[in-house]
PDB file of N, CA and C in Angstrom:
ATOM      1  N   UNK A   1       0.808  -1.195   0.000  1.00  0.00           N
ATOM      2  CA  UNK A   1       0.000   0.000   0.000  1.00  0.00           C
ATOM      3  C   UNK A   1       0.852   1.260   0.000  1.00  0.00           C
ATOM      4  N   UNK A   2       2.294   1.232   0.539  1.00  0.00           N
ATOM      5  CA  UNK A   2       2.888   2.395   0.614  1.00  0.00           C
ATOM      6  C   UNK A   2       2.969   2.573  -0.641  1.00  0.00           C
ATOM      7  N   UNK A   3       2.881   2.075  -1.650  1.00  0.00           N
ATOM      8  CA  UNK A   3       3.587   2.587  -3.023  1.00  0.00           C
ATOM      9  C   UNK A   3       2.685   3.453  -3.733  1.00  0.00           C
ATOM     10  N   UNK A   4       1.376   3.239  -2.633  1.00  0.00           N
ATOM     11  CA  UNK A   4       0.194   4.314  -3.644  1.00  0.00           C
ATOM     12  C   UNK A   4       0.539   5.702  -3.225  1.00  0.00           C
ATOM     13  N   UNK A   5       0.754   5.850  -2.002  1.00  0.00           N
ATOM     14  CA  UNK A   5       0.626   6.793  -1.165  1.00  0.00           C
ATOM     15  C   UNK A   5       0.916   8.210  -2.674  1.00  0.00           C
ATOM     16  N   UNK A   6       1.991   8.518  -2.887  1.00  0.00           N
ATOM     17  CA  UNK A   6       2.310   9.404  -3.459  1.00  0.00           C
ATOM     18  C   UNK A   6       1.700   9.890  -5.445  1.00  0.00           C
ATOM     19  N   UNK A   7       0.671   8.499  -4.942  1.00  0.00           N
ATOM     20  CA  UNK A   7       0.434   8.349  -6.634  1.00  0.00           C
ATOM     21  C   UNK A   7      -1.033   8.995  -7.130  1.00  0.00           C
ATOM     22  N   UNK A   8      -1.944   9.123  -8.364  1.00  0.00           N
ATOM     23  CA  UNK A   8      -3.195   9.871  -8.279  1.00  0.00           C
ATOM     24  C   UNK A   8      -3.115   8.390  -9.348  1.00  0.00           C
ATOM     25  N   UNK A   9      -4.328   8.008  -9.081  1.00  0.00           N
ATOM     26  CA  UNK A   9      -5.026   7.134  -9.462  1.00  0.00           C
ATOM     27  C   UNK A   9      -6.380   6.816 -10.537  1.00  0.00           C
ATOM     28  N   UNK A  10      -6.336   5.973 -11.446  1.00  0.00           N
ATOM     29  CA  UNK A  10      -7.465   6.046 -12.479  1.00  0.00           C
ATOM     30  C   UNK A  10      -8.218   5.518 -11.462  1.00  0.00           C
ATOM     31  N   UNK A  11      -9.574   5.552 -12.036  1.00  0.00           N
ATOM     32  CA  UNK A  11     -10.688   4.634 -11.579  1.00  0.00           C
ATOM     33  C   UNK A  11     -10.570   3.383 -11.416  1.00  0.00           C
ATOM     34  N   UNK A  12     -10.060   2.607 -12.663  1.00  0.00           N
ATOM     35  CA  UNK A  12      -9.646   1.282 -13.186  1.00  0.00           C
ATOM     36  C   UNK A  12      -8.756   1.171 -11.745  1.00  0.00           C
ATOM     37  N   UNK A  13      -7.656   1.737 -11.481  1.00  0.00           N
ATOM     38  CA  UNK A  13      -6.446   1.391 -10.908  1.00  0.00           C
ATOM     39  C   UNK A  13      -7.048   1.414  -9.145  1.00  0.00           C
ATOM     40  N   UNK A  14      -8.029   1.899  -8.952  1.00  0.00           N
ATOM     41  CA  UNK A  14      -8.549   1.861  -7.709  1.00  0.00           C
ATOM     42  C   UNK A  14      -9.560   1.112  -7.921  1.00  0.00           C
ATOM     43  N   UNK A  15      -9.950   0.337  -8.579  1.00  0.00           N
ATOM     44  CA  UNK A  15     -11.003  -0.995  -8.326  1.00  0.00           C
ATOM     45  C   UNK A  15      -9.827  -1.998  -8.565  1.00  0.00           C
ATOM     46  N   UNK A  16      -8.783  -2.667  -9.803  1.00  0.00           N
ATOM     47  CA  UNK A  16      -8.133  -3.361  -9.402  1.00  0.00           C
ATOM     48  C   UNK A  16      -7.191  -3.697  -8.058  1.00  0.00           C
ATOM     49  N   UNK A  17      -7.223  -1.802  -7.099  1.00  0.00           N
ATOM     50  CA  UNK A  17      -6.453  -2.448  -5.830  1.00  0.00           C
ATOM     51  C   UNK A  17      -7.583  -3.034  -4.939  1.00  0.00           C
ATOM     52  N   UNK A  18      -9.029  -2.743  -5.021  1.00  0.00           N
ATOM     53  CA  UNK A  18     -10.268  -3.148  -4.250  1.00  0.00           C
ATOM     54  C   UNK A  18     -10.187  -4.422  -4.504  1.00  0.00           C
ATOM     55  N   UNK A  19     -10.145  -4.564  -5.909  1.00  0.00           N
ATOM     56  CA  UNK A  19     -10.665  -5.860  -6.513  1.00  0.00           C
ATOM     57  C   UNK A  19     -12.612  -5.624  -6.298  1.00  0.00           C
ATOM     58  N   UNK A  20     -12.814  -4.629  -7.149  1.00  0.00           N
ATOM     59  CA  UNK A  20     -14.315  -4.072  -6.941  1.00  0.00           C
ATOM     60  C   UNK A  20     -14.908  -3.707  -7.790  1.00  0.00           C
ATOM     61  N   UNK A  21     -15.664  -3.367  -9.104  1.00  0.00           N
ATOM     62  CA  UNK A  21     -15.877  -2.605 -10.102  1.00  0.00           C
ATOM     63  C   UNK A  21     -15.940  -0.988  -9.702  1.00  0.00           C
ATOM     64  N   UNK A  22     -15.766  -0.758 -11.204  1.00  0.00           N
ATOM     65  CA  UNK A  22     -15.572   0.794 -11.657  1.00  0.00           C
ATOM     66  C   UNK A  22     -16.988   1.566 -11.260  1.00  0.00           C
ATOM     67  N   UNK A  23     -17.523   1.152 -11.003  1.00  0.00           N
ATOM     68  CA  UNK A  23     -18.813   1.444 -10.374  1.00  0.00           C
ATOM     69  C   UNK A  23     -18.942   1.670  -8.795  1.00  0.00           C
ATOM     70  N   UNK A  24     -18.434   0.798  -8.172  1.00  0.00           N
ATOM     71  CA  UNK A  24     -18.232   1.058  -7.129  1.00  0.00           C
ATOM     72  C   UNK A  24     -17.300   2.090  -6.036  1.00  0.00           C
ATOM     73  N   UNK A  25     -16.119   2.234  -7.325  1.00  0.00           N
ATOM     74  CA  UNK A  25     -15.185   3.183  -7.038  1.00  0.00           C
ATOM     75  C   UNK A  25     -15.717   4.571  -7.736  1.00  0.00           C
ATOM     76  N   UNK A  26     -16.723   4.212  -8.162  1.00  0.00           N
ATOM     77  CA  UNK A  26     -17.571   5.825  -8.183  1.00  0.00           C
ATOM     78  C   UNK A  26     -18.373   5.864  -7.005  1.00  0.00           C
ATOM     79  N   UNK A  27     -18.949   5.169  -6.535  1.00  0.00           N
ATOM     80  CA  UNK A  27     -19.858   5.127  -5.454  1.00  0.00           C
ATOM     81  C   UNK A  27     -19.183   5.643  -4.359  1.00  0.00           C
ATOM     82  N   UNK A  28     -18.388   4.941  -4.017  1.00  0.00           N
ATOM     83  CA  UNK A  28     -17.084   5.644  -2.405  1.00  0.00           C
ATOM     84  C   UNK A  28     -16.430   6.770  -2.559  1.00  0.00           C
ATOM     85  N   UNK A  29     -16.143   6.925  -4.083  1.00  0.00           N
ATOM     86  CA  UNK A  29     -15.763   8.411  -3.924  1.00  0.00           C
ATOM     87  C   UNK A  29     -17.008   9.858  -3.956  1.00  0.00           C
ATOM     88  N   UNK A  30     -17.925   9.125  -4.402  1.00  0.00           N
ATOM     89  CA  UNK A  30     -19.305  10.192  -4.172  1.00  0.00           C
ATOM     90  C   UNK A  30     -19.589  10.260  -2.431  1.00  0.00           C
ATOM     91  N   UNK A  31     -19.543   9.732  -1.790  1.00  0.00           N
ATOM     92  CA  UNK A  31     -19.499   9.376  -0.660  1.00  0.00           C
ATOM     93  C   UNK A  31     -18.597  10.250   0.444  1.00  0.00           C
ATOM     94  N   UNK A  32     -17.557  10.487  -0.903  1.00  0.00           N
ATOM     95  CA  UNK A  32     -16.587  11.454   0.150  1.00  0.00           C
ATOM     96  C   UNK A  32     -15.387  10.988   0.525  1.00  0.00           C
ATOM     97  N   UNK A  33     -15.102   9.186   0.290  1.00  0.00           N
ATOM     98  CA  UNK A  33     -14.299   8.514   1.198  1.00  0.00           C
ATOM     99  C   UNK A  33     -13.170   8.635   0.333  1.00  0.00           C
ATOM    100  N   UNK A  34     -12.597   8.903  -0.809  1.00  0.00           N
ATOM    101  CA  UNK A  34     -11.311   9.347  -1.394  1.00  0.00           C
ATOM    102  C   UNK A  34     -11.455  11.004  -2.171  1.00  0.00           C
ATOM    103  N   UNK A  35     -10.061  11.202  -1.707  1.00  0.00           N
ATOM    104  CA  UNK A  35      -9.632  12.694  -1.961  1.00  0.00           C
ATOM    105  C   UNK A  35      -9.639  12.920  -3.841  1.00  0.00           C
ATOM    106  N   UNK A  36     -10.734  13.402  -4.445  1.00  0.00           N
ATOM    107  CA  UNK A  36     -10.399  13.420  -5.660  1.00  0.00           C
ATOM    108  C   UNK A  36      -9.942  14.558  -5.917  1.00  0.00           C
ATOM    109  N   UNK A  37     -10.159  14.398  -7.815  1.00  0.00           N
ATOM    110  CA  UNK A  37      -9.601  16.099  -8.059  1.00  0.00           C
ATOM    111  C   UNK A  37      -9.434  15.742  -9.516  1.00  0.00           C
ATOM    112  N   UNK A  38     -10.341  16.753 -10.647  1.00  0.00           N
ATOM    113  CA  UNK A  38     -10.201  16.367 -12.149  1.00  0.00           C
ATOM    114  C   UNK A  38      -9.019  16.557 -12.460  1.00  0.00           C
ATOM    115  N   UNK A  39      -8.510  16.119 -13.246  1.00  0.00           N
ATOM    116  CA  UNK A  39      -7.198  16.592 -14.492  1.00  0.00           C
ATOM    117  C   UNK A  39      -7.815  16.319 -16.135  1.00  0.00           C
ATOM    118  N   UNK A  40      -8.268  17.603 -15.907  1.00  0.00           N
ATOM    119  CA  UNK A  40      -8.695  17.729 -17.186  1.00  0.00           C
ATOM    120  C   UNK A  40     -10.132  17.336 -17.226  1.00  0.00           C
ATOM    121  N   UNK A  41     -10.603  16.433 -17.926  1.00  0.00           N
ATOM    122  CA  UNK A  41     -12.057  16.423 -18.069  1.00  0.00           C
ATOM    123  C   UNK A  41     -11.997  14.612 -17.066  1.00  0.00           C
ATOM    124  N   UNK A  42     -10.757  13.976 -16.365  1.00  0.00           N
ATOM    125  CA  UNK A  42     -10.562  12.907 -15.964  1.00  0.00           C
ATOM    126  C   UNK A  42     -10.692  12.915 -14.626  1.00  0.00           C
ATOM    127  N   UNK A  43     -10.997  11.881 -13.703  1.00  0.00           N
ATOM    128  CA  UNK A  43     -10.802  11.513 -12.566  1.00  0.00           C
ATOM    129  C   UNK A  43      -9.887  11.009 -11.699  1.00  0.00           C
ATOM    130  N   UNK A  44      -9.407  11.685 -10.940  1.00  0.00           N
ATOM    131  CA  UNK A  44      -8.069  11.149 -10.435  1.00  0.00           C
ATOM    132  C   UNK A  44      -8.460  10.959  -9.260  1.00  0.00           C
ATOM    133  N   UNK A  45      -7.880   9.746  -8.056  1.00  0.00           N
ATOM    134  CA  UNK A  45      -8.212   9.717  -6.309  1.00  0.00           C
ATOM    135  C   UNK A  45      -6.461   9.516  -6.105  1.00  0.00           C
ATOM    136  N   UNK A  46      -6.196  10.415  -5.028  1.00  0.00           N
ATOM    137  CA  UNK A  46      -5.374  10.011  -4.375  1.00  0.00           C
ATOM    138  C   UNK A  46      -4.715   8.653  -3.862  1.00  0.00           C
ATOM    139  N   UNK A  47      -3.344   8.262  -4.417  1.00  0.00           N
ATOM    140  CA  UNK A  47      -3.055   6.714  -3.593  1.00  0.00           C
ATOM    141  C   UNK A  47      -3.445   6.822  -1.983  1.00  0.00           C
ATOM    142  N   UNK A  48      -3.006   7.530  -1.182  1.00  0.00           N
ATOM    143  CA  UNK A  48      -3.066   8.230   0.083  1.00  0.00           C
ATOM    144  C   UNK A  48      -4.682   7.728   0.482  1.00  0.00           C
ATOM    145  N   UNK A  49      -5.392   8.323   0.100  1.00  0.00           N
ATOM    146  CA  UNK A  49      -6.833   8.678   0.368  1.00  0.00           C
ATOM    147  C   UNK A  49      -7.564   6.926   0.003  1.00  0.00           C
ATOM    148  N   UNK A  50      -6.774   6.076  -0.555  1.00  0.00           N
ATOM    149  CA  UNK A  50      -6.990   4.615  -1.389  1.00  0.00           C
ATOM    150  C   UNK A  50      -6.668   3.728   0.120  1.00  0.00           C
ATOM    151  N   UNK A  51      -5.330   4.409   0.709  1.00  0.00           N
ATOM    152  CA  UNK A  51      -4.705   3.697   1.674  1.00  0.00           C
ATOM    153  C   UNK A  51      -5.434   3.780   2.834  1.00  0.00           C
ATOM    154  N   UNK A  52      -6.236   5.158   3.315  1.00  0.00           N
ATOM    155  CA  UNK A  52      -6.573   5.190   4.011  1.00  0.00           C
ATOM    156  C   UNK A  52      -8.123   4.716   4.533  1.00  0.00           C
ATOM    157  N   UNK A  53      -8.698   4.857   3.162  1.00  0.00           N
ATOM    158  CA  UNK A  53      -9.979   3.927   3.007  1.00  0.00           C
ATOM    159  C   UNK A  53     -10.121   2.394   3.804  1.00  0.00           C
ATOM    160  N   UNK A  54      -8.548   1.908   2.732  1.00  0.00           N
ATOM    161  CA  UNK A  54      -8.018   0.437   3.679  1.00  0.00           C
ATOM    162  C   UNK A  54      -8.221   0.074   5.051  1.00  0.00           C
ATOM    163  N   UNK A  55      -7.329   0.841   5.451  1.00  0.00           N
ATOM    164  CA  UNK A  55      -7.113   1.032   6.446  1.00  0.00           C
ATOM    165  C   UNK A  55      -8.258   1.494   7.687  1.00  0.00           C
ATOM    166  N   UNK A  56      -9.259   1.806   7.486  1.00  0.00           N
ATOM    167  CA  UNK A  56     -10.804   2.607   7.702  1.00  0.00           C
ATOM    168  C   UNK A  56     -11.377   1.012   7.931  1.00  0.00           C
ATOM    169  N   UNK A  57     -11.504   0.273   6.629  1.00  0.00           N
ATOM    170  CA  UNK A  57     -12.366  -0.690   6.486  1.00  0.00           C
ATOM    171  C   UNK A  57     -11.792  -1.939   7.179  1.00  0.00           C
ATOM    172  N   UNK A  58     -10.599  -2.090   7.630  1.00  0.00           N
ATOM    173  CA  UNK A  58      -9.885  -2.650   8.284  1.00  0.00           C
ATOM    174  C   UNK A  58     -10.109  -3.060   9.649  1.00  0.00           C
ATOM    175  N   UNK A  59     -10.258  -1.719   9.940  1.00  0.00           N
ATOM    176  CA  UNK A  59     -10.563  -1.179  11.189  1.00  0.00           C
ATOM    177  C   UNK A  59     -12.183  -1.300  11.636  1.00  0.00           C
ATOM    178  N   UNK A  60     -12.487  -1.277  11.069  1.00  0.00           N
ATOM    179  CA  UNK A  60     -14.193  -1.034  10.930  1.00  0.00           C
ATOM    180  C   UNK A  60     -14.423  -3.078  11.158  1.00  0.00           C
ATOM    181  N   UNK A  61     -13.745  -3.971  10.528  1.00  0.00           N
ATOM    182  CA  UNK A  61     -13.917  -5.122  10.352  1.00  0.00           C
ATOM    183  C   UNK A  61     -13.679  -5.720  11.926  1.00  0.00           C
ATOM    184  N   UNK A  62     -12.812  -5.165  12.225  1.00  0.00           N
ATOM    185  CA  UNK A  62     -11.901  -5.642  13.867  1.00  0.00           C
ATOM    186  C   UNK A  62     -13.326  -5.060  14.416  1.00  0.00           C
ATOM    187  N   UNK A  63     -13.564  -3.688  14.966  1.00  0.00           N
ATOM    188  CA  UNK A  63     -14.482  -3.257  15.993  1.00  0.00           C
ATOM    189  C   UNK A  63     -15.676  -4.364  15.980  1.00  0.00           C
ATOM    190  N   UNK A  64     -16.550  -4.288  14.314  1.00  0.00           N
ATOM    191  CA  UNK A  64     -17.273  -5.284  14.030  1.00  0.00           C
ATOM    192  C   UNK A  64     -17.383  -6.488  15.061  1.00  0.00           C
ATOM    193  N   UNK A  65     -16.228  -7.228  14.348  1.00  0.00           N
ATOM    194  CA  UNK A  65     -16.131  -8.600  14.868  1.00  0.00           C
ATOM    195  C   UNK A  65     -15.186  -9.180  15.931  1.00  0.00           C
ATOM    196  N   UNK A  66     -14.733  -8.108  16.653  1.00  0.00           N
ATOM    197  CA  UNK A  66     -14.305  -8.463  17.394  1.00  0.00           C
ATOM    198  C   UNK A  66     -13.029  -8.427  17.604  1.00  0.00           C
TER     199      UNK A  66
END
């Protein structure tokens, strides 16, 4: 995960790190939960904001279950 940190990310490239569709990585970022930002008429999310999602849902899994 460190290697995203510094990187801006396609759509594609943030569902293959989910392993999730391109759909869905529209959904979480409407949501608020990654740092976007256009380039150009494109979508970019932060590696950072990818990691920290992780890391969120991670966390969220432990409290969950225990």
């Amino acid at each position: 995960m460190d290697g995203l940190n510094k990187r801006l990310l396609r759509p594609d490239e943030v569902a293959a790190v989910l392993n999730v569709d391109r759909s869905t990585v529209y959904r979480i970022a409407g949501k608020g939960d990654f740092v976007c930002l256009k380039v150009g008429s494109a979508l970019r999310i932060t590696g950072a904001s990818v990691d920290r999602y992780i890391r969120k849902q991670i966390e969220k899994h432990y409290i969950d279950n225990g």
